[in-house]
Protein backbone atom coordinates (compact mmCIF):
# COMPACT_ATOMS: atom_id res chain seq x y z
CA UNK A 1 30.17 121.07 -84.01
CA UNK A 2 29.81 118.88 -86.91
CA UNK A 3 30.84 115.16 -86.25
CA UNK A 4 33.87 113.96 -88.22
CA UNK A 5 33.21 111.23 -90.26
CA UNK A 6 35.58 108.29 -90.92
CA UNK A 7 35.87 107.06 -94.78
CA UNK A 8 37.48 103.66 -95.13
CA UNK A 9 39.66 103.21 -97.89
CA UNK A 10 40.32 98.98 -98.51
CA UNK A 11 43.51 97.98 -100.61
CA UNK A 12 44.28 96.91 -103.15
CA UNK A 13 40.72 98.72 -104.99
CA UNK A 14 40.96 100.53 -108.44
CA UNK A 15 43.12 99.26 -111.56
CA UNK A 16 44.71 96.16 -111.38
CA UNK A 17 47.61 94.94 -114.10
CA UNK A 18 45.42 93.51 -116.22
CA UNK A 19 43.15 96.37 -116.95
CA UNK A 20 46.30 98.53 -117.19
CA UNK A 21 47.86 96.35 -119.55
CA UNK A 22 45.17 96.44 -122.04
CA UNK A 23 44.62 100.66 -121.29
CA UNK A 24 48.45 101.11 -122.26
CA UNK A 25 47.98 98.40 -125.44
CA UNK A 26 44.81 101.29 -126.56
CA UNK A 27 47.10 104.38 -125.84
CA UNK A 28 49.93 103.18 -127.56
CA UNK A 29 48.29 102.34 -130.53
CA UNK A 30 46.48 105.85 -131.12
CA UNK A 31 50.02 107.26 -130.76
CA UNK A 32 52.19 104.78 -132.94
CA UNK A 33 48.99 104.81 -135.60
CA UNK A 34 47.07 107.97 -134.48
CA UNK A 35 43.44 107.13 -134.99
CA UNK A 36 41.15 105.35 -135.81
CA UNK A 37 41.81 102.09 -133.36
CA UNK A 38 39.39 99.79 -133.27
CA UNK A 39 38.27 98.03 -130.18
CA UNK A 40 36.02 94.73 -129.95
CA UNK A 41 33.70 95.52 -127.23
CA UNK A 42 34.58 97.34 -124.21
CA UNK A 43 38.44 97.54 -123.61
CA UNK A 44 37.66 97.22 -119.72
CA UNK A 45 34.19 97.48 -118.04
CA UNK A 46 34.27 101.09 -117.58
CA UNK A 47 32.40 103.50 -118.96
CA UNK A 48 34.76 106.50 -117.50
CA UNK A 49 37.75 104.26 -119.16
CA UNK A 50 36.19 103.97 -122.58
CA UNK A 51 34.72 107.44 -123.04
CA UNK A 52 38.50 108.65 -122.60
CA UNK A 53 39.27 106.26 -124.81
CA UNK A 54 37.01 107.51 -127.27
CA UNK A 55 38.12 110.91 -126.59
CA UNK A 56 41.18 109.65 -128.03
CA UNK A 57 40.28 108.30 -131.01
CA UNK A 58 39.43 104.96 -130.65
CA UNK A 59 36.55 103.22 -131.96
CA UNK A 60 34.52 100.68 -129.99
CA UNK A 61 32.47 98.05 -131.83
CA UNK A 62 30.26 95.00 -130.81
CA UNK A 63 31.33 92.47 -134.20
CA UNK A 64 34.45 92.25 -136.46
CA UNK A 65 32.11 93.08 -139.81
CA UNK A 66 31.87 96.74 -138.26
CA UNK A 67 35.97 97.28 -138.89
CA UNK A 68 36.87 98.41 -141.83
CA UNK A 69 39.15 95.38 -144.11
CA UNK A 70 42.73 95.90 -143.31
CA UNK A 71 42.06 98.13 -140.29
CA UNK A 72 43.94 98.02 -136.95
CA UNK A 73 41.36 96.27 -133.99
CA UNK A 74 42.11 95.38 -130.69
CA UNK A 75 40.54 92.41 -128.45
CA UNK A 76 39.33 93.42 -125.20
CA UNK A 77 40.60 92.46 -121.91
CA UNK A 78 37.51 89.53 -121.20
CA UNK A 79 39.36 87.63 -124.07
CA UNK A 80 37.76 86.33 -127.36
CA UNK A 81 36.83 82.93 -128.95
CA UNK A 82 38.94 81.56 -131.20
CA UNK A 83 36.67 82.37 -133.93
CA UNK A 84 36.88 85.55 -133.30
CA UNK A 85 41.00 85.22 -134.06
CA UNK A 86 40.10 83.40 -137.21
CA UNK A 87 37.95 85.79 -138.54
CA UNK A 88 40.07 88.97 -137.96
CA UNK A 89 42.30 86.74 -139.88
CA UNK A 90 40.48 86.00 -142.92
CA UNK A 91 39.58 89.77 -143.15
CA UNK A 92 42.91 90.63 -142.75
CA UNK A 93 42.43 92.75 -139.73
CA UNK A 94 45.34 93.97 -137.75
CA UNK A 95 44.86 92.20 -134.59
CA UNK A 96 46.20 93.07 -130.86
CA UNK A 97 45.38 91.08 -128.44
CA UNK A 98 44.94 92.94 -125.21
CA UNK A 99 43.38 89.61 -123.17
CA UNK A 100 44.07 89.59 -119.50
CA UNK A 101 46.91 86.97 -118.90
CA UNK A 102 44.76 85.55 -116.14
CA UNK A 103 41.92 84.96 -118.93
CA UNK A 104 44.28 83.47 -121.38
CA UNK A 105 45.25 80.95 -118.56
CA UNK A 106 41.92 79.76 -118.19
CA UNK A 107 41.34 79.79 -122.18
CA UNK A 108 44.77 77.80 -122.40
CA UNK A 109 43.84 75.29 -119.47
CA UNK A 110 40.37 74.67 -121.37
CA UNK A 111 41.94 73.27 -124.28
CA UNK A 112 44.35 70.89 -122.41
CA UNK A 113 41.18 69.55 -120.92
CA UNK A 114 39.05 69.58 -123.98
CA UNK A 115 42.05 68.17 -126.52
CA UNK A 116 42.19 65.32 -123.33
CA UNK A 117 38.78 64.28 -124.20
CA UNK A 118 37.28 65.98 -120.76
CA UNK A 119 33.95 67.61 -120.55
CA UNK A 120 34.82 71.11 -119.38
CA UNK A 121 32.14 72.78 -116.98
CA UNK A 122 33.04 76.34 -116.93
CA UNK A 123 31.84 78.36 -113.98
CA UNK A 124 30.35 81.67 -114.55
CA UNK A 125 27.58 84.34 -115.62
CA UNK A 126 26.26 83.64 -118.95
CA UNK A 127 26.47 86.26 -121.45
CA UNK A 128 29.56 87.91 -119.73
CA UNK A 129 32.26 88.39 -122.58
CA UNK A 130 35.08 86.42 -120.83
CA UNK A 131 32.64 83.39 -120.22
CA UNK A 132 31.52 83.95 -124.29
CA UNK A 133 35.32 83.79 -125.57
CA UNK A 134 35.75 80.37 -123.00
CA UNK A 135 33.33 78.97 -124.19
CA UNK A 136 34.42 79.37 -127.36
CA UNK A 137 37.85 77.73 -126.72
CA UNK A 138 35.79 74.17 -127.07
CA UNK A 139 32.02 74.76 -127.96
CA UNK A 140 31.21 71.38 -128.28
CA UNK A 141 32.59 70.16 -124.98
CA UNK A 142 31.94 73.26 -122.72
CA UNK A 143 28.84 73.59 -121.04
CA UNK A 144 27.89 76.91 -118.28
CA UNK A 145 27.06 76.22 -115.03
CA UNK A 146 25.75 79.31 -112.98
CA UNK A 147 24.53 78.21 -109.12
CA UNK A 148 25.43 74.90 -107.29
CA UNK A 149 21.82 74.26 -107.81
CA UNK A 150 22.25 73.31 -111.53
CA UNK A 151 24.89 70.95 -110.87
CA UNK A 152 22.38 68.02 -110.04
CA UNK A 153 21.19 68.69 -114.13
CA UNK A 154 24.24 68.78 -115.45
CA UNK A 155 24.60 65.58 -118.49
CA UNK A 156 28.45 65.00 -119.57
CA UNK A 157 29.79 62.89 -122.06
CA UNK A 158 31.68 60.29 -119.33
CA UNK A 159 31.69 61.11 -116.08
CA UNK A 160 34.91 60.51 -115.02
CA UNK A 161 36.41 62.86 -117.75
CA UNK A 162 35.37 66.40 -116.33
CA UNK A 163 37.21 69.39 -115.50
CA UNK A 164 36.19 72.58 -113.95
CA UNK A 165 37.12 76.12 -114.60
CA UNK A 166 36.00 79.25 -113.30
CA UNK A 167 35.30 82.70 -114.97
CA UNK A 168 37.64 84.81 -113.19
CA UNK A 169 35.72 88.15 -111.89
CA UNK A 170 33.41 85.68 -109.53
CA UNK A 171 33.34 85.94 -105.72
CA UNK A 172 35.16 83.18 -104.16
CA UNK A 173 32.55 82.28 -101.92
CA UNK A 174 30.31 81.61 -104.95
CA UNK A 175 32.95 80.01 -106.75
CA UNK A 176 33.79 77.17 -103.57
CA UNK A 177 30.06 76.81 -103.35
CA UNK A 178 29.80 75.39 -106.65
CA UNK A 179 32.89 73.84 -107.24
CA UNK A 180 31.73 71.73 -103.87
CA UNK A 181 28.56 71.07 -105.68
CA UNK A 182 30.41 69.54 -108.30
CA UNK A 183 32.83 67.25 -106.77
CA UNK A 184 30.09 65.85 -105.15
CA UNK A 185 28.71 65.26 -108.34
CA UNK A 186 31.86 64.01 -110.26
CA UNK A 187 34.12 62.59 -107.95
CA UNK A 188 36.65 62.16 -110.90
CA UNK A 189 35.87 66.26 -111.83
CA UNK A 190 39.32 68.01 -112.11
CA UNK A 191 40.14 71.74 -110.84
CA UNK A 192 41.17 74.15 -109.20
CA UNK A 193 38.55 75.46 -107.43
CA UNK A 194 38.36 78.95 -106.49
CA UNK A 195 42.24 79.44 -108.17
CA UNK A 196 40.98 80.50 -111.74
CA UNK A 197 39.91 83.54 -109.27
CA UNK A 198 42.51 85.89 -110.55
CA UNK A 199 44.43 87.64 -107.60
CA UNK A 200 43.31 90.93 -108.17
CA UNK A 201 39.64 89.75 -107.89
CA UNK A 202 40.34 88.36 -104.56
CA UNK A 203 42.22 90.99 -102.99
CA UNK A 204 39.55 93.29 -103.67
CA UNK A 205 37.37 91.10 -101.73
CA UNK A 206 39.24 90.08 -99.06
CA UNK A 207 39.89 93.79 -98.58
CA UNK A 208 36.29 94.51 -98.14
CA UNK A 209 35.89 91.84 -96.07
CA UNK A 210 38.85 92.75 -93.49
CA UNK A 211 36.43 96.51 -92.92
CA UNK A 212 33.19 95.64 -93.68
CA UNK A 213 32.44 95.20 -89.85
CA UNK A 214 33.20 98.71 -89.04
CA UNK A 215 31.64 100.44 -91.71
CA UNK A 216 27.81 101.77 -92.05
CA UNK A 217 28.17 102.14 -95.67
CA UNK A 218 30.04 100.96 -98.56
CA UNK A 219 30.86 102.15 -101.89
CA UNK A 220 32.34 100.54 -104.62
CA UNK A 221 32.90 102.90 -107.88
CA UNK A 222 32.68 101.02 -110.79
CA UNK A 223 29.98 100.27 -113.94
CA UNK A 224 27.20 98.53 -114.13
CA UNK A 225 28.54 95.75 -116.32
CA UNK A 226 31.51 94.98 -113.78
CA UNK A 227 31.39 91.84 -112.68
CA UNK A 228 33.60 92.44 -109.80
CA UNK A 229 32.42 95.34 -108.93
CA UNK A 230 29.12 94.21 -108.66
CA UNK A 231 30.78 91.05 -105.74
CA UNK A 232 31.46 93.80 -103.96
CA UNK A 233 28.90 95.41 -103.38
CA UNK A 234 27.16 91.59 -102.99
CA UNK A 235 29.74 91.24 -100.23
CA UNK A 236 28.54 94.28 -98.37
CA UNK A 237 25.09 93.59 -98.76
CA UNK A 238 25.69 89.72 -97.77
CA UNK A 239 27.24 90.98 -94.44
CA UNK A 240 24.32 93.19 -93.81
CA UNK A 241 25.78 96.39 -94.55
CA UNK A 242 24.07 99.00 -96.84
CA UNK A 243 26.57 99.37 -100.13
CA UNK A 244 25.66 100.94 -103.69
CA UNK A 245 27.57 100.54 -106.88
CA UNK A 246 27.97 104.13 -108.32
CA UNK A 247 29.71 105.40 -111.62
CA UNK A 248 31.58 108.23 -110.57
CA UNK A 249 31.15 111.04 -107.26
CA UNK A 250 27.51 112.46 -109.23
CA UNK A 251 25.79 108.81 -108.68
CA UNK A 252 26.34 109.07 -104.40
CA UNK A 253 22.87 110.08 -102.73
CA UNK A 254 23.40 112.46 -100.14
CA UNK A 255 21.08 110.74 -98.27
CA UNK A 256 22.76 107.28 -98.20
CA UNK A 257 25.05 108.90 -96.16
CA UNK A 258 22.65 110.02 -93.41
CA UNK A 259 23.70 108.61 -90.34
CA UNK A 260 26.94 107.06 -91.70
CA UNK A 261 29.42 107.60 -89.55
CA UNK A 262 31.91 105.17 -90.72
CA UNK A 263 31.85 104.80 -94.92
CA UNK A 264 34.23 102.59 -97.06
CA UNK A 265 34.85 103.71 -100.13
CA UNK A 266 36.28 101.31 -102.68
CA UNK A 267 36.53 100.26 -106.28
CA UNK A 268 36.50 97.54 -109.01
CA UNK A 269 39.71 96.04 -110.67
CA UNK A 270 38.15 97.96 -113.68
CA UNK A 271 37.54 101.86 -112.02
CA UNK A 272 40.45 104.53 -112.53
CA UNK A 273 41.56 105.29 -108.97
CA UNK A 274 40.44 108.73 -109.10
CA UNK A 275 37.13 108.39 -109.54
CA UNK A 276 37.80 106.88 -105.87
CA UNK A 277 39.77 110.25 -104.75
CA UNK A 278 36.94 112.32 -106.15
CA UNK A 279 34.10 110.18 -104.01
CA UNK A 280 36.41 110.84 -101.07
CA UNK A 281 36.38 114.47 -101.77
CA UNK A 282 32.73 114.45 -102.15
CA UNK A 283 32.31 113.40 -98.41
CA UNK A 284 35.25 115.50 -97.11
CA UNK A 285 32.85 118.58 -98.83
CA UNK A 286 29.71 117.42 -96.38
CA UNK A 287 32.05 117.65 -93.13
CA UNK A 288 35.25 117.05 -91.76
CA UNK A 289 36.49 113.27 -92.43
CA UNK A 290 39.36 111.14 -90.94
CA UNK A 291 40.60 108.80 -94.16
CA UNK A 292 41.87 105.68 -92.75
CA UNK A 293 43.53 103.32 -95.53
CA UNK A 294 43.44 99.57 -94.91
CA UNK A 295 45.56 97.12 -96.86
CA UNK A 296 45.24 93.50 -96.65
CA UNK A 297 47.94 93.16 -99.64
CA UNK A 298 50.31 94.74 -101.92
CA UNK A 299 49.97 93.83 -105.59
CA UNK A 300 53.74 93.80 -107.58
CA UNK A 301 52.19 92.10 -110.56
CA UNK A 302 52.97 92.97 -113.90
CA UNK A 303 52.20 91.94 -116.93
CA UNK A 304 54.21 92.85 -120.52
CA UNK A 305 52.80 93.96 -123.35
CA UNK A 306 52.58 92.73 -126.62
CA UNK A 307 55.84 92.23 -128.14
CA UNK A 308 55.07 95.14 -131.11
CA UNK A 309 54.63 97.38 -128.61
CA UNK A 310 57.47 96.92 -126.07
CA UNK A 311 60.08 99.98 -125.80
CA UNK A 312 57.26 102.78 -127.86
């Protein structure tokens, strides 16, 4: 008789209110306008999400000078720089912003610091588009830290005029690490520490946390280019259990599962939720499985849309 396996599922996983915010801002545009929509970069990191998206009608581009003059574009969740805003402008682009509230916080609380004259030190992976639009709130006064081993380096204008911000996709852990590193540094720094985290973020962690004891394997659905996704799966692997980041059900390795009696099953703040039901599925076809949800939180946040598109 074949064994029945147990699948894990941690909550909160899948979409969070952020990522559906700017989804609904896309759909709602290709049926006020029909399309073409234009999107600046990636609405979400998905590539499931955007292909649909595509399907749709919209348009994804990597620069403004790819939209046509006049045209309708959106900004992606991760935010943009300013300059971005002020060159949709100039072209006369039709601009919705579809930025994550969370990332507008941080944007907003790195111009309070920067218009007080602070040095901001902005936690976070370089080259990730929300850390490229905060940095571009105050160039000049911004500089990237990535590991609390580059905070001994780090040269500001006047130490006792720093603040600290964090990109908001991190792992906590990595985040308090740092941020530790840095008040040791500047004992004047301002912050908030691991609070620029945004909830959704840390729910997904703490949720993999709270079952990554009992589990043999873990697997978080999400892309490649997802920051959270990818803490996840860091989690797992920092805890000592085996965990792989997979696209959709066709990325999980039959034999990954060899010996797994116990597998979580989770996904990114980014990942459609049933890309998690079809992984589920995919194990249920091997054998008989238990599914055993675990929920360290319930998430009532919303977040409203643009004004424009409020009651279409």
């Amino acid at each position: 008789m074949t064994a029945v396996r147990r699948v894990l599922l941690p909550s909160p996983r899948s979409f969070c209110a952020g990522v559906e915010r700017a989804i609904e801002i896309v759909e709602r545009l290709l049926e006020q306008h029909g399309p073409p929509v234009y999107v600046r970069n990636q609405i979400v990191h998905n590539a499931q999400v955007v292909a649909g998206l595509e399907a749709r009608g919209a348009v994804f581009v990597s620069e403004l000078d790819e939209v046509p003059a006049g045209a309708l574009v959106v900004f992606s969740a991760h935010g943009v720089a300013p300059a971005v805003e002020a060159e949709a402008a100039r072209r006369g682009l039709d601009a919705v912003d579809a930025t994550c509230p969370l990332v507008a916080k941080v944007h907003a609380e790195a111009k309070r610091a920067a218009d007080a004259g602070d040095t901001v030190v902005l936690i976070g992976h370089d080259g990730h588009e929300e850390v490229v639009g905060t940095m571009g709130v105050a160039p000049a006064q911004t500089v990237l830290v990535e590991t609390a081993a580059e905070v001994a380096a780090l040269r500001v204008a006047d130490e006792r005029r720093v603040t600290y911000l964090s990109q908001t996709t991190l792992a906590v852990t990595e985040v308090e690490a740092i941020a530790a590193a840095l008040r040791d540094r500047f004992p004047h720094i301002r912050g908030q520490g691991a609070e620029d985290i945004c909830y959704a973020t840390s729910n997904r962690q703490a949720a993999v946390a709270a079952i990554v004891d009992e589990a043999d394997l873990v697997l978080v659905v999400g892309s490649a280019n997802s920051s959270n996704s990818n803490r996840l799966v860091e989690l797992a692997r920092t805890a000592g259990v085996a965990s792989h980041l997979v696209e959709t059900a066709a990325a999980v390795d039959p034999a990954w599962l060899d010996g797994a009696a116990t597998v979580a099953v989770t996904a990114g703040a980014s990942a459609p939720p049933r890309l998690v039901d079809e992984v589920v599925a995919l194990i249920a076809g091997l054998g008989p499985v238990e599914v055993v949800e675990r929920a360290v939180a319930e998430e009532t946040q919303e977040f409203l849309l643009p004004q424009r598109l409020r009651g279409t």
